[in-house]
C-alpha atoms as a PDB file:
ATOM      1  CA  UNK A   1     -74.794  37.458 -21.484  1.00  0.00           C
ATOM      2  CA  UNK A   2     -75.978  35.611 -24.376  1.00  0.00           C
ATOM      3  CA  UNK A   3     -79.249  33.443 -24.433  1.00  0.00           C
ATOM      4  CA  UNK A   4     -78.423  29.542 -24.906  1.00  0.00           C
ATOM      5  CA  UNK A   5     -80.585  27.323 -26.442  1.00  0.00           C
ATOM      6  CA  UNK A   6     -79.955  23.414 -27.250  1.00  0.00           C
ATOM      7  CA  UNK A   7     -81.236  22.085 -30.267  1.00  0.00           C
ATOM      8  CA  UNK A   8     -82.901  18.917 -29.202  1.00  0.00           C
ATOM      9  CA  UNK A   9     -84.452  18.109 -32.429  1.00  0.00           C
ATOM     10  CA  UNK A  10     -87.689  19.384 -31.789  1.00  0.00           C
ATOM     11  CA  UNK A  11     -89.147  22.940 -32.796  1.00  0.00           C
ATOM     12  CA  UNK A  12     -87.300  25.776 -30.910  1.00  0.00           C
ATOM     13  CA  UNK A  13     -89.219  28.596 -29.448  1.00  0.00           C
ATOM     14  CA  UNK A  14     -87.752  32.058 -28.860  1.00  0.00           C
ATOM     15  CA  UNK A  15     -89.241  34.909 -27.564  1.00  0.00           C
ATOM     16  CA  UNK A  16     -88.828  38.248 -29.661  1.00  0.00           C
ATOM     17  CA  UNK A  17     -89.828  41.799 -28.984  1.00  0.00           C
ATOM     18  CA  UNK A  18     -90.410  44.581 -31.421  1.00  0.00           C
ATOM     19  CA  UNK A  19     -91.040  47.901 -31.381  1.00  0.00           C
ATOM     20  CA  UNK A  20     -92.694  50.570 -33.716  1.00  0.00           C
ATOM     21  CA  UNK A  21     -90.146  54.035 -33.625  1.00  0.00           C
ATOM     22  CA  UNK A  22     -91.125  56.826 -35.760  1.00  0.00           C
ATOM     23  CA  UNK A  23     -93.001  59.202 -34.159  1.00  0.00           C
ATOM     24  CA  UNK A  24     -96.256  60.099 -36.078  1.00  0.00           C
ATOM     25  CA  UNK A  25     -95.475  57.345 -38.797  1.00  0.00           C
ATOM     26  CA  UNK A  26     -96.604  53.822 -39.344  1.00  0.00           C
ATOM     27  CA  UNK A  27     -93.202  52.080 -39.793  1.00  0.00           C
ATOM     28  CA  UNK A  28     -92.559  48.785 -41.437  1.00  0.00           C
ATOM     29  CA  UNK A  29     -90.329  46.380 -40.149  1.00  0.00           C
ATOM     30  CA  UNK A  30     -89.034  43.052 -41.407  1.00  0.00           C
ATOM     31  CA  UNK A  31     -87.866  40.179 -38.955  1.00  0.00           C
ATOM     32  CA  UNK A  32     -84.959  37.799 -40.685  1.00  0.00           C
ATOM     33  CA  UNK A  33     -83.800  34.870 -38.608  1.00  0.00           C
ATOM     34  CA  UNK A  34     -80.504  33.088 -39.076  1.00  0.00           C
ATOM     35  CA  UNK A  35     -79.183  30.228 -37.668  1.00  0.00           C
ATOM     36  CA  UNK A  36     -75.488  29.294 -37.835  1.00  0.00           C
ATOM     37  CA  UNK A  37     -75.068  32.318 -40.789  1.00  0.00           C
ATOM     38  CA  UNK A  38     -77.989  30.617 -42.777  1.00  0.00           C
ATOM     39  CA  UNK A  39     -81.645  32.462 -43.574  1.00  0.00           C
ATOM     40  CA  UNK A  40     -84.102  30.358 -41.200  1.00  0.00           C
ATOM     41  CA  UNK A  41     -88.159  30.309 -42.380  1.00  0.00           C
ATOM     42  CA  UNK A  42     -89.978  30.977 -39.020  1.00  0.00           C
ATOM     43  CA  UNK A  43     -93.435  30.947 -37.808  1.00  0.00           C
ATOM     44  CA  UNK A  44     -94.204  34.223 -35.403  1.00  0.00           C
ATOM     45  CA  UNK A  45     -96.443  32.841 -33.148  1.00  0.00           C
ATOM     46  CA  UNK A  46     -98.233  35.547 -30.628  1.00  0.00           C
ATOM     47  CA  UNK A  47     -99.478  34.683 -26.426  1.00  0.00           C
ATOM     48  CA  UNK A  48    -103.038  34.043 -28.145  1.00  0.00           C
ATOM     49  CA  UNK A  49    -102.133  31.661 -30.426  1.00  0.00           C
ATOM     50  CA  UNK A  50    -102.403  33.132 -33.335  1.00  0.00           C
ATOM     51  CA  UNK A  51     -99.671  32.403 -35.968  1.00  0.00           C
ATOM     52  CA  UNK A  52     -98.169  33.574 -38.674  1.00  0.00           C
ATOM     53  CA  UNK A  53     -97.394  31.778 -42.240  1.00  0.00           C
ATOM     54  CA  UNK A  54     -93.695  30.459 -41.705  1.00  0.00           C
ATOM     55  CA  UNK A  55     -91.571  32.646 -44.127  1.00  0.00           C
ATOM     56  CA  UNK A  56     -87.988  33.807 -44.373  1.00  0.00           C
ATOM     57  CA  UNK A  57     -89.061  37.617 -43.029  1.00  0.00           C
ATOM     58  CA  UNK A  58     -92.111  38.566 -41.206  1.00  0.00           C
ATOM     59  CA  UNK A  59     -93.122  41.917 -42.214  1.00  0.00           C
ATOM     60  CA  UNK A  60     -94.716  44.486 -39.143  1.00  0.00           C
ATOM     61  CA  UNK A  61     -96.721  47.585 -39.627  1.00  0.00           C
ATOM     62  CA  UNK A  62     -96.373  49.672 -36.125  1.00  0.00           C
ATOM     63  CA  UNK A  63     -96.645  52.868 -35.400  1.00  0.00           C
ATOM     64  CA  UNK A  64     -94.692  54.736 -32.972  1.00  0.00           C
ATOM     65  CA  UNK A  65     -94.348  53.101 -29.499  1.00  0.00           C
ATOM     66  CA  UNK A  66     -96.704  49.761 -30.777  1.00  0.00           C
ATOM     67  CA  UNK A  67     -94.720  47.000 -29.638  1.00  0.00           C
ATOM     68  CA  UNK A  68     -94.987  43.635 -30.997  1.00  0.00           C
ATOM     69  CA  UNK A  69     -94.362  40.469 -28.908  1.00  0.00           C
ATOM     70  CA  UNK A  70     -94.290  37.004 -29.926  1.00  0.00           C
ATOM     71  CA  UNK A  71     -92.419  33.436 -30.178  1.00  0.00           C
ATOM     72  CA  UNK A  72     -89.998  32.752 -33.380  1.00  0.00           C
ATOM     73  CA  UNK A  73     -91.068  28.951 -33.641  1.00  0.00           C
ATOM     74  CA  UNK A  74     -88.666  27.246 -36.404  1.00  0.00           C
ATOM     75  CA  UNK A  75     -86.897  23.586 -37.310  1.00  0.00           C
ATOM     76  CA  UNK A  76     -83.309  24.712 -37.535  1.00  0.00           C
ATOM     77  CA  UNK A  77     -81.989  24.016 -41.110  1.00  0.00           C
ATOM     78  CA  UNK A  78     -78.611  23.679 -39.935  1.00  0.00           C
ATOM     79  CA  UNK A  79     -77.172  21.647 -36.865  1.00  0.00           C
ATOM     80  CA  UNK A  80     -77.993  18.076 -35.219  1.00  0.00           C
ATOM     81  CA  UNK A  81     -79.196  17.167 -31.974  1.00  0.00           C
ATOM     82  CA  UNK A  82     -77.371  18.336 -29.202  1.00  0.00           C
ATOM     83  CA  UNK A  83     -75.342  21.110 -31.290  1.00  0.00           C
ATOM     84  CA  UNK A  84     -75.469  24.486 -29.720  1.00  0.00           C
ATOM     85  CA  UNK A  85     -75.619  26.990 -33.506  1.00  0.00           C
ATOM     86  CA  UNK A  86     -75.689  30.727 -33.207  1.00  0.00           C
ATOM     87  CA  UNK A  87     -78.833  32.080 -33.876  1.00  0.00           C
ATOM     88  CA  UNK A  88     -79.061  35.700 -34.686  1.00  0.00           C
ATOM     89  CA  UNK A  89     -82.084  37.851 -35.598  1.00  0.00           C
ATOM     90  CA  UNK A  90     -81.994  40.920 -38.014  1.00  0.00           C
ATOM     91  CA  UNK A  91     -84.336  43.508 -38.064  1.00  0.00           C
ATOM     92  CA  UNK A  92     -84.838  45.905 -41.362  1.00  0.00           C
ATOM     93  CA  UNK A  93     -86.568  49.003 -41.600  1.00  0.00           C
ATOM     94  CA  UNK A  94     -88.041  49.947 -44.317  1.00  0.00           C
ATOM     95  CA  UNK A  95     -87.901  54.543 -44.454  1.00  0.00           C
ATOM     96  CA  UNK A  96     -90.040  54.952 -47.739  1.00  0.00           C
ATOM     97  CA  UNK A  97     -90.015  58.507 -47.905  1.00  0.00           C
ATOM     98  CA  UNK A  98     -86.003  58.129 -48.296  1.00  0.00           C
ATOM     99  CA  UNK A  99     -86.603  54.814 -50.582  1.00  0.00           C
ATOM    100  CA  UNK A 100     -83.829  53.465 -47.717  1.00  0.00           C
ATOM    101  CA  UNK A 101     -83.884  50.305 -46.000  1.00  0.00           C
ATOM    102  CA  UNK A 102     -82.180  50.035 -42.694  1.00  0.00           C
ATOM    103  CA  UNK A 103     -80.683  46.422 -41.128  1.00  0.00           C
ATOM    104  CA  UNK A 104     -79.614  46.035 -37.440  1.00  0.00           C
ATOM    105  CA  UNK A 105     -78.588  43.089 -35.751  1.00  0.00           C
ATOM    106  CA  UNK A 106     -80.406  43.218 -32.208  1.00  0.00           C
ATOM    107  CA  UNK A 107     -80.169  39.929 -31.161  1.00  0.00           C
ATOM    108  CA  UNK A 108     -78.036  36.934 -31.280  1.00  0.00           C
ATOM    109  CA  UNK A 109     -78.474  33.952 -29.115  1.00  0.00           C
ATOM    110  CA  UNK A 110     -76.940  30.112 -29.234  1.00  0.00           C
ATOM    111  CA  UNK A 111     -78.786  28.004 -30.031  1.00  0.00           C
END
């Protein structure tokens, strides 16, 4: 079952999980978020309060089993007060010893 969140005008906060998965490698991984089909700028934003520059993809370094956790904090660009948007996340990883990148969609929520 899906996640719903109701734009209420204000900043919306959602929780986001990430994990590093190639064993003996340092992986990078890019975070995209997109609300209603359109690329969001977001600010990760970790337990401690530390945040991260708002920007269209957060880039991770982890290595195998690190796991990231933190708060996608973000004005929606699309949608009004009230509206409930899809809101999707998109994770890309980047293989540089294959020059491939990788995209999956893990997560989609309303929003």
């Amino acid at each position: 079952m899906d996640t719903v969140y109701t734009y209420d005008g204000e900043s919306l906060e959602i929780p986001f999980s990430i994990t590093g998965a190639s064993s003996g490698k340092t992986t990078e991984i890019g975070v995209l978020l997109f609300v209603d089909g359109v690329a969001q700028p977001y600010s990760a934003v970790y337990e401690d309060g530390t945040e991260l520059e708002e920007s269209y993809m957060q880039v991770f370094k982890l290595d195998y089993e690190q796991q990231e956790n933190f708060d996608m904090v973000f004005q929606p660009v699309t949608g009004k007060a009230g509206e409930t948007v899809p809101v999707m996340a998109v994770t890309c990883t980047w293989y540089a010893e294959h020059g491939l990148c990788h995209c999956r969609y893990p997560g989609r929520w309303g929003a």
